[in-house]
N, C-alpha and C. Protein backbone atom coordinates (compact mmCIF):
# COMPACT_ATOMS: atom_id res chain seq x y z
N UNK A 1 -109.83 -2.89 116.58
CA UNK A 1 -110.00 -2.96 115.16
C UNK A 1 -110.91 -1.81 114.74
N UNK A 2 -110.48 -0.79 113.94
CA UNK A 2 -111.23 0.13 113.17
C UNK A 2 -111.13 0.01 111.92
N UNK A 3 -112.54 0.14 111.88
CA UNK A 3 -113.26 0.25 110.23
C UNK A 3 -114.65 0.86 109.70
N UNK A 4 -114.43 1.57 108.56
CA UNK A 4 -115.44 1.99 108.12
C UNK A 4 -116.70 1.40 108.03
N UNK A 5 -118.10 1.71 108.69
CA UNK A 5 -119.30 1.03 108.41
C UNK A 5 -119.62 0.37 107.15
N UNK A 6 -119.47 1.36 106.47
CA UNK A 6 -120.11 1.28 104.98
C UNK A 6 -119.22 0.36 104.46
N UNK A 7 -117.86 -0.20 104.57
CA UNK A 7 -117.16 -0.79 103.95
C UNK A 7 -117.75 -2.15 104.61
N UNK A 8 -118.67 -2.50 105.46
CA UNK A 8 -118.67 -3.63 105.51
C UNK A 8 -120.19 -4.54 104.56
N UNK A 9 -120.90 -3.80 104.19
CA UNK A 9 -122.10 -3.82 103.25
C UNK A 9 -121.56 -4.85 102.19
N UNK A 10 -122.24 -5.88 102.18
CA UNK A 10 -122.23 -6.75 100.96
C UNK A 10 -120.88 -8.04 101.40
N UNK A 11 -119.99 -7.66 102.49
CA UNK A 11 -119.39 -8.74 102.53
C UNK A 11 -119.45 -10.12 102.79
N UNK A 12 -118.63 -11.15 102.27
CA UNK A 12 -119.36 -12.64 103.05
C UNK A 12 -118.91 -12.93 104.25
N UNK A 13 -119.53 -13.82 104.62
CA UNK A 13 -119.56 -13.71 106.27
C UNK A 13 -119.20 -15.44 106.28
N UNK A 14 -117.96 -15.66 106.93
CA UNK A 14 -117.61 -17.34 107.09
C UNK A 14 -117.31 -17.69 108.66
N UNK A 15 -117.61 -19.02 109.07
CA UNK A 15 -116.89 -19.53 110.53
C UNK A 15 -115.37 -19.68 109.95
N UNK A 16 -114.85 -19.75 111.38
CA UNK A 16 -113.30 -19.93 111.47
C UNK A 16 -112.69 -20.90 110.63
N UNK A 17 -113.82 -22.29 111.01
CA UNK A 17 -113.86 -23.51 109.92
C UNK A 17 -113.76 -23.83 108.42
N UNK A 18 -114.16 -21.81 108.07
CA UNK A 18 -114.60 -21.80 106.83
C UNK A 18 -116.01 -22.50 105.72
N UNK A 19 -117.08 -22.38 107.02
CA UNK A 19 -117.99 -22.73 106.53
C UNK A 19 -118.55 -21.53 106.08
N UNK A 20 -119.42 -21.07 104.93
CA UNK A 20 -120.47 -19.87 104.62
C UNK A 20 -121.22 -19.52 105.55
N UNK A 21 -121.73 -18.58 106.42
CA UNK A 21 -122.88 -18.01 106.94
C UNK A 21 -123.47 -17.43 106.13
N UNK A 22 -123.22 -16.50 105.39
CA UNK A 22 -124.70 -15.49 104.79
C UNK A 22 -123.57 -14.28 103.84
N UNK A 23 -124.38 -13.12 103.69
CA UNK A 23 -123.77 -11.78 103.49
C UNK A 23 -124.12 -10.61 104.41
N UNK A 24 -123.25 -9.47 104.28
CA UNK A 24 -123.90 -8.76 105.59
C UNK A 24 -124.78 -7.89 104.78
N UNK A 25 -125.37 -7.36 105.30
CA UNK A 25 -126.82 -6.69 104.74
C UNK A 25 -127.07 -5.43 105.46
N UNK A 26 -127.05 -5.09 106.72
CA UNK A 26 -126.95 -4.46 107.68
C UNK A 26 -126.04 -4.54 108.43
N UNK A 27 -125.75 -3.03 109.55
CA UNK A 27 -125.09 -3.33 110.57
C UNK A 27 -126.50 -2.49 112.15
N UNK A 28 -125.93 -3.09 113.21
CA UNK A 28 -126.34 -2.77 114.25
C UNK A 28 -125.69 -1.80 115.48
N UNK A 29 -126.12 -0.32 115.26
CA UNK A 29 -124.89 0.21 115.76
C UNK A 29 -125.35 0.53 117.15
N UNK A 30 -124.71 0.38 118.29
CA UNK A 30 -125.15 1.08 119.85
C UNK A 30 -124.56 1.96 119.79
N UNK A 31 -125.92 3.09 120.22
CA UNK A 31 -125.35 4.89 120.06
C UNK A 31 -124.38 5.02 121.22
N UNK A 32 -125.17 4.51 122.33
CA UNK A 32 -124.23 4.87 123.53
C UNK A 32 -122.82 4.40 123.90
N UNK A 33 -123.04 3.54 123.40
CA UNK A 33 -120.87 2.60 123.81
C UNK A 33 -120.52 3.36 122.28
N UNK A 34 -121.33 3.69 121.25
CA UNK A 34 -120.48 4.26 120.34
C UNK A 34 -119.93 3.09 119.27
N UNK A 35 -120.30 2.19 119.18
CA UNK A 35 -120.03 0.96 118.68
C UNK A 35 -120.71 0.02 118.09
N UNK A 36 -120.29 -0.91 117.12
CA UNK A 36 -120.71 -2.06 116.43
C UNK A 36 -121.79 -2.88 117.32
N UNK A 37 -122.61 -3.30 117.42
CA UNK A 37 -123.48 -4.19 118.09
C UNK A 37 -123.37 -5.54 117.60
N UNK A 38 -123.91 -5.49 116.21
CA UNK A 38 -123.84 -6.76 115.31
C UNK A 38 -123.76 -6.44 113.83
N UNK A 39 -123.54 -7.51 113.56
CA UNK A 39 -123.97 -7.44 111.72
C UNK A 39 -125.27 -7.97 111.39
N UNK A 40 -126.02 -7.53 110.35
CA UNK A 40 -127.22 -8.25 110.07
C UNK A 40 -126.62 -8.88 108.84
N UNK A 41 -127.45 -10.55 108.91
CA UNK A 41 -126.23 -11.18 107.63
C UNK A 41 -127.66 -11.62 107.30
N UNK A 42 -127.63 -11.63 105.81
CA UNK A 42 -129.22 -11.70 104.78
C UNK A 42 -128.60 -13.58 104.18
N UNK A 43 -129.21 -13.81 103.50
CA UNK A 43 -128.78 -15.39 102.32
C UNK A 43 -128.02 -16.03 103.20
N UNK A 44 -128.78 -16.45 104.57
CA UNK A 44 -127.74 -17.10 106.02
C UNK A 44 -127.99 -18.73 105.15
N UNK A 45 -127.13 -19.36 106.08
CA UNK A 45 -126.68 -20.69 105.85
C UNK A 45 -127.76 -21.53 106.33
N UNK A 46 -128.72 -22.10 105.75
CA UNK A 46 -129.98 -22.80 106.94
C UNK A 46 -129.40 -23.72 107.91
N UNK A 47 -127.91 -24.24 107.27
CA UNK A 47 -127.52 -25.13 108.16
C UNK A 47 -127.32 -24.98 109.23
N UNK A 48 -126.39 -23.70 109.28
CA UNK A 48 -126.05 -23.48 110.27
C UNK A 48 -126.83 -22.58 111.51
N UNK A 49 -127.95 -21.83 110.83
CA UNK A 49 -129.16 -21.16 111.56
C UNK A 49 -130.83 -21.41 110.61
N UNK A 50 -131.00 -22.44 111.19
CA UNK A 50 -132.49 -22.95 110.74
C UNK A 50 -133.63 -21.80 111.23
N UNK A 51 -133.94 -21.11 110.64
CA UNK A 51 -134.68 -19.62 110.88
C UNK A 51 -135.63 -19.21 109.64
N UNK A 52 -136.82 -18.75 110.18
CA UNK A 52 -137.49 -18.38 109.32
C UNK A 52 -137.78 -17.34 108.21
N UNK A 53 -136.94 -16.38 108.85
CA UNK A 53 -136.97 -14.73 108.91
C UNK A 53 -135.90 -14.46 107.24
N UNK A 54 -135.38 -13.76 107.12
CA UNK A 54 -134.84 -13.08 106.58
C UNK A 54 -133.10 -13.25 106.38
N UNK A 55 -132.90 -13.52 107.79
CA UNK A 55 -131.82 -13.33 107.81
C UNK A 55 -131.70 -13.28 109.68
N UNK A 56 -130.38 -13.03 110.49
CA UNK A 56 -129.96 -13.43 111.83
C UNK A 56 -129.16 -12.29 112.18
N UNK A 57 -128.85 -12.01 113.00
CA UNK A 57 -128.04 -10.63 113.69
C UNK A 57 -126.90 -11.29 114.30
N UNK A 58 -125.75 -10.98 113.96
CA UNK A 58 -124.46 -12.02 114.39
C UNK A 58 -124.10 -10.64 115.60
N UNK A 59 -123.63 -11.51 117.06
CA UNK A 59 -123.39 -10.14 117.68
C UNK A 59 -121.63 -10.06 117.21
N UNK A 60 -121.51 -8.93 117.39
CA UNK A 60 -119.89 -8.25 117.17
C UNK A 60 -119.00 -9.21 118.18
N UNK A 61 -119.46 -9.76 119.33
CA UNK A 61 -118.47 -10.14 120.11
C UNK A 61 -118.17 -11.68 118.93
N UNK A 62 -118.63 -11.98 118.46
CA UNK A 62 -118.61 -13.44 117.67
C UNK A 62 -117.86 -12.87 116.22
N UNK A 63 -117.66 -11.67 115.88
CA UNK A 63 -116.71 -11.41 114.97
C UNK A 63 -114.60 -11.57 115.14
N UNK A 64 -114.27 -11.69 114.29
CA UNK A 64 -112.47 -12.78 114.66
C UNK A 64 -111.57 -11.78 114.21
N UNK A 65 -112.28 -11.30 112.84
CA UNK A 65 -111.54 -10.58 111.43
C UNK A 65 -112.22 -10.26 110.71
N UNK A 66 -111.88 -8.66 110.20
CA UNK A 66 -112.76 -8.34 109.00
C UNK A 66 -111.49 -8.26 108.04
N UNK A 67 -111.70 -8.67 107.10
CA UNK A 67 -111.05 -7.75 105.62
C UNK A 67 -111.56 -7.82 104.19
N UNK A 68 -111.27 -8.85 103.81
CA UNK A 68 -112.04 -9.10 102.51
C UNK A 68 -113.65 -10.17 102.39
N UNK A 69 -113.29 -10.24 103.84
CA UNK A 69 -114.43 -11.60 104.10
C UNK A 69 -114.51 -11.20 105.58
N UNK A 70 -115.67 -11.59 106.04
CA UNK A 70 -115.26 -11.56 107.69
C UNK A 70 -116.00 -12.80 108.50
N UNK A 71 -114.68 -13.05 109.31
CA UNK A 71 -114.78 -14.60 109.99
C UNK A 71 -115.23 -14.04 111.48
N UNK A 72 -115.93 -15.26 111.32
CA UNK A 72 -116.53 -15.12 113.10
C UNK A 72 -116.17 -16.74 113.61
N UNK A 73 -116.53 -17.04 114.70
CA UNK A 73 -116.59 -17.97 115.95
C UNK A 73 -117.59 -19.12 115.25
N UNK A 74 -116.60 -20.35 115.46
CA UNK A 74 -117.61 -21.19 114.93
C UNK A 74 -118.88 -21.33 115.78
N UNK A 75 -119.73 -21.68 114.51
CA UNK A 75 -121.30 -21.49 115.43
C UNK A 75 -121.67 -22.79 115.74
N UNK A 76 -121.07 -23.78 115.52
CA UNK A 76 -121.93 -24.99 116.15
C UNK A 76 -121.15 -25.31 117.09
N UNK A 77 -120.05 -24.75 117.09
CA UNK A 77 -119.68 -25.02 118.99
C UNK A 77 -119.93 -24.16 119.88
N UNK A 78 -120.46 -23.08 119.08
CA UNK A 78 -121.32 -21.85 120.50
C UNK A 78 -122.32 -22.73 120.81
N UNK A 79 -122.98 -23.04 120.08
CA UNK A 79 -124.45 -23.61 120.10
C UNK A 79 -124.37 -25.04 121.23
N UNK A 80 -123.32 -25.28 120.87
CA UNK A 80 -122.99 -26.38 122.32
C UNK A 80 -122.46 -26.56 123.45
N UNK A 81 -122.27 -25.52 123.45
CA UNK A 81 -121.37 -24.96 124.56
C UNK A 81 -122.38 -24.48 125.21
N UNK A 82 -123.57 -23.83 124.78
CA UNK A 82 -124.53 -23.43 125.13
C UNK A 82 -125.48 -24.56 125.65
N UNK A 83 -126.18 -25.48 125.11
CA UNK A 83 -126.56 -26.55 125.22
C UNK A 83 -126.00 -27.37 126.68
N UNK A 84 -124.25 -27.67 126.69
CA UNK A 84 -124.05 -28.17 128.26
C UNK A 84 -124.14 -27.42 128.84
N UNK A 85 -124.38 -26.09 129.27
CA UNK A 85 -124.64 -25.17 130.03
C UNK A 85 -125.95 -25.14 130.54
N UNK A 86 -126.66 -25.82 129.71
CA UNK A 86 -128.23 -25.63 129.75
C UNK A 86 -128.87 -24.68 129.34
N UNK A 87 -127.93 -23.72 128.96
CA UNK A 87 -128.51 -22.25 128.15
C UNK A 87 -129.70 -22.46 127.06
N UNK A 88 -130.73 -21.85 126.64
CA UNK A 88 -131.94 -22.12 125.49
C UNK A 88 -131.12 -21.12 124.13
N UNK A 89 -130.84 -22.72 123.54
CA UNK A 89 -130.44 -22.49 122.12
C UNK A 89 -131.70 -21.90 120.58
N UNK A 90 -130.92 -20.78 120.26
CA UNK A 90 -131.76 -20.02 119.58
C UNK A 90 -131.55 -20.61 117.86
């Protein structure tokens, strides 16, 4: 999937489910692979990321589709998937 950086500024950001996450605000670029890292998404969903800050860094691998909106991986089944794993949920 190629796309312009700048075209992704200001878009909304939903799970697969079609729940709201946030807007993107930033992006996170790695110089060396040459590539997307993450999105920084600002006005996040508390529901779905109870956080203090500003806003959350969605990594690129959790992105589905960009176009007019861009869908990512639902997050409360990462988050549990993570959890039976025993992984430390962020």
């Amino acid at each position: 999937m190629r796309v312009e950086v700048t075209s992704l500024y200001g878009l909304d950001v939903y799970t697969d489910t079609g729940i709201y996450v946030g807007k993107v605000k930033d992006v996170a670029i790695d110089i060396k692979e040459r590539k997307i890292a993450g999105i920084a998404v600002g006005n996040v969903n508390k529901d779905l990321f109870p956080v203090e800050g500003k806003g959350v860094i969605i990594p690129h691998r959790w992105v589905l589709a960009i176009g007019d909106i861009i869908l990512i991986k639902q997050v409360e089944r990462l988050r549990r998937k993570k959890e039976e794993r025993g992984e430390r949920v962020e």
